[in-house]
C-alpha atoms as a PDB file:
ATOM      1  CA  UNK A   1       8.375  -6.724   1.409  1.00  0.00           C
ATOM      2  CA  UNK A   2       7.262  -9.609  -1.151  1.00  0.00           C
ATOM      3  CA  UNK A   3       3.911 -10.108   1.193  1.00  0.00           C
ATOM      4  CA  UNK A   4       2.802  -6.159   0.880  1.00  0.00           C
ATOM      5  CA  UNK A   5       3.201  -6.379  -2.625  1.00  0.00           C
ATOM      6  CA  UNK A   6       1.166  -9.569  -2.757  1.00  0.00           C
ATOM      7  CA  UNK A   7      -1.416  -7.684  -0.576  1.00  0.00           C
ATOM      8  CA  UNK A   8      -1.282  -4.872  -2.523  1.00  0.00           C
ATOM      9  CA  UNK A   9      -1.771  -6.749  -5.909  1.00  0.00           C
ATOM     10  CA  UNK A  10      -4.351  -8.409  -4.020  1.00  0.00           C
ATOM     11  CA  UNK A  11      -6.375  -5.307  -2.916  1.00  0.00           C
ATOM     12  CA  UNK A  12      -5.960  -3.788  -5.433  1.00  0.00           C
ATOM     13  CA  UNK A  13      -7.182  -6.109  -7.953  1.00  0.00           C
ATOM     14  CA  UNK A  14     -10.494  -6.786  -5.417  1.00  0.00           C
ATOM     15  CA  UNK A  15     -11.073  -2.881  -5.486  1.00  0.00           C
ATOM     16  CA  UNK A  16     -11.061  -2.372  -8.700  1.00  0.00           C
ATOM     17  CA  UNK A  17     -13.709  -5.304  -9.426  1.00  0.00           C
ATOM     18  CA  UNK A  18     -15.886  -4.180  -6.569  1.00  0.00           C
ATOM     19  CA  UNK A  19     -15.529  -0.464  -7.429  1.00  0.00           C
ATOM     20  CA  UNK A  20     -16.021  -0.105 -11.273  1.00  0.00           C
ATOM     21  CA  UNK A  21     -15.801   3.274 -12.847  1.00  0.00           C
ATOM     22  CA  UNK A  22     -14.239   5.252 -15.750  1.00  0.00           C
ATOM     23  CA  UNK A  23     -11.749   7.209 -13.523  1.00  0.00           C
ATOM     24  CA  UNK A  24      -9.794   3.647 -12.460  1.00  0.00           C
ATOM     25  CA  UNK A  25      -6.620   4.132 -12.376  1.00  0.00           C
ATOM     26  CA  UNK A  26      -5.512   1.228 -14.849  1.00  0.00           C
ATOM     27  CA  UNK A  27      -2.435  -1.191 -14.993  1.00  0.00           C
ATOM     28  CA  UNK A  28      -0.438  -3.603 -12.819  1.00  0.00           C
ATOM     29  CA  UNK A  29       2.083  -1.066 -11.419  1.00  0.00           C
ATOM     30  CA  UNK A  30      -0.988   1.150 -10.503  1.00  0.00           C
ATOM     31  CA  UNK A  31      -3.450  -1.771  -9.038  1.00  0.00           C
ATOM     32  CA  UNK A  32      -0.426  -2.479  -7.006  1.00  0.00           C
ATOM     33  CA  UNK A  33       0.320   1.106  -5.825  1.00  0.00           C
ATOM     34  CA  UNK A  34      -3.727   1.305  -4.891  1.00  0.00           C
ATOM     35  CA  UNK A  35      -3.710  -1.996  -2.705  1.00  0.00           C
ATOM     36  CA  UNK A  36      -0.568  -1.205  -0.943  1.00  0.00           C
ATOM     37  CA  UNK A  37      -1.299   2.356   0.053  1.00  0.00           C
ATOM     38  CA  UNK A  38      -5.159   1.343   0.702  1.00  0.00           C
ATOM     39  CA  UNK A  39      -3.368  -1.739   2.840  1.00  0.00           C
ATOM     40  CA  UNK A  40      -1.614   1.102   4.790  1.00  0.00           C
ATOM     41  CA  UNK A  41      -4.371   3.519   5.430  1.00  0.00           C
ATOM     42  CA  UNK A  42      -6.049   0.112   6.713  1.00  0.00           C
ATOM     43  CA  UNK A  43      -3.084  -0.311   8.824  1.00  0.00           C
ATOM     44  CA  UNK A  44      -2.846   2.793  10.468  1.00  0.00           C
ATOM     45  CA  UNK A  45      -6.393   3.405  10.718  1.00  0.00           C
ATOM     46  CA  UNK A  46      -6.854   0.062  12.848  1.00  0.00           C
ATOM     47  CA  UNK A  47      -3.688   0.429  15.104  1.00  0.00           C
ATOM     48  CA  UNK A  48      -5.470   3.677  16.111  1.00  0.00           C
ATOM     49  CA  UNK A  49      -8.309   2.190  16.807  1.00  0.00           C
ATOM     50  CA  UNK A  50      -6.617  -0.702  19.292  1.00  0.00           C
ATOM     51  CA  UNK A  51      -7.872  -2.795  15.879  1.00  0.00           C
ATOM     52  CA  UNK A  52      -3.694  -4.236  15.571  1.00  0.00           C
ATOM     53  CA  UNK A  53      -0.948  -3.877  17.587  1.00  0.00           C
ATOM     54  CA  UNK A  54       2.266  -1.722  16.237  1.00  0.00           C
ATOM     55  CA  UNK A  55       3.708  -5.133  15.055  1.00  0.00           C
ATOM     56  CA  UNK A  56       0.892  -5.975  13.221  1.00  0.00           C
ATOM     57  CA  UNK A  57      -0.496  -4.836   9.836  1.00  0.00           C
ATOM     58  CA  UNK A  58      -3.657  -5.112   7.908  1.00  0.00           C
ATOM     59  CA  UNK A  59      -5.097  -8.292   5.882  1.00  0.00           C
ATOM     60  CA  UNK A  60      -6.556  -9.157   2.847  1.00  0.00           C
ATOM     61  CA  UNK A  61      -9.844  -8.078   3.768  1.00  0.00           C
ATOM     62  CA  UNK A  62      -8.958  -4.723   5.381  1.00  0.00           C
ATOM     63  CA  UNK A  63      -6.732  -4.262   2.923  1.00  0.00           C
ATOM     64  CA  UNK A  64      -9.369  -4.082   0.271  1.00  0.00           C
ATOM     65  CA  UNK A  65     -11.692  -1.736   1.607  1.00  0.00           C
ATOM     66  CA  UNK A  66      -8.804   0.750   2.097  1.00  0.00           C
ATOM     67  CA  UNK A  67      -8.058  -0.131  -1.065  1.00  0.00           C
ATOM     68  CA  UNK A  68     -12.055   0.889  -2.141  1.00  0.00           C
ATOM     69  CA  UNK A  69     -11.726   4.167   0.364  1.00  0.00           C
ATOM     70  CA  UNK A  70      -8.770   5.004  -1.441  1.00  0.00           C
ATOM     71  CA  UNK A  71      -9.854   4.526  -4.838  1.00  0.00           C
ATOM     72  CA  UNK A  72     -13.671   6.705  -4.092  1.00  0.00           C
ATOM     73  CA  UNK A  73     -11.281   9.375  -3.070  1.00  0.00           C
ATOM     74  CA  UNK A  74      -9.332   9.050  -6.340  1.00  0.00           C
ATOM     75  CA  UNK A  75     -12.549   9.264  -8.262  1.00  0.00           C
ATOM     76  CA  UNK A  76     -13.656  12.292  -6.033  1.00  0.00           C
ATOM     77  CA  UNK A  77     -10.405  14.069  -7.013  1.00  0.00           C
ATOM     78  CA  UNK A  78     -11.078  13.157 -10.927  1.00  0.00           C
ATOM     79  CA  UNK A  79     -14.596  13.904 -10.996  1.00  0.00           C
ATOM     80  CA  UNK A  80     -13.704  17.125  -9.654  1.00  0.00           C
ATOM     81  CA  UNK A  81     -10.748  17.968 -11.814  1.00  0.00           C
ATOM     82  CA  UNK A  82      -8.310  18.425  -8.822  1.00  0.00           C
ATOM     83  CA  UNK A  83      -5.938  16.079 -10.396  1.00  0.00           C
ATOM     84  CA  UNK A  84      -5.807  14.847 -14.126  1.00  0.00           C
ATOM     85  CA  UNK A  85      -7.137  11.270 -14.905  1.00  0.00           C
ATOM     86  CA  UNK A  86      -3.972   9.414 -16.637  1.00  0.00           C
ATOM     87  CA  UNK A  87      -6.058   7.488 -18.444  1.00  0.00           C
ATOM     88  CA  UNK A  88      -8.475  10.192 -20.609  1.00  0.00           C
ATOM     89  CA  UNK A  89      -6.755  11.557 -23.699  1.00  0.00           C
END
């Protein structure tokens, strides 16, 4: 459990320096949240593709360009006004 939440962190962290933008989704609990669900969209997305096995999951490097997919969808939704930007007052 300790080692996705260091991923996520991680990812997270990486995304949001490689993806700037005004609709980031700011803070520790939320960097983490974005590197751990972009860790498992990496995750699934390669044990579909033959990428892992079932026992294994994503890295530090896959884990950080789910981690940018997820967070160009999040701006998508902003930019759009499909979901409210937590960080706009």
């Amino acid at each position: 459990m300790l080692h996705i939440l260091l991923v996520g962190l991680v990812a997270g962290f990486l995304a949001r320096l490689i993806s700037p933008g005004p609709n980031n989704p700011t803070g520790f609990i939320l960097t983490m949240v974005l590197g751990v669900v972009g860790a498992f969209l990496a995750t699934f997305v390669g044990q579909a593709v033959g990428h892992y096995s079932p026992d294994q999951g994503a890295g530090y490097v896959t884990a950080t360009v789910g981690a940018v997919i997820v967070l160009f969808i999040w701006n998508r939704l902003v930019a759009s006004g499909r979901i409210r930007d937590p960080g706009a007052r």
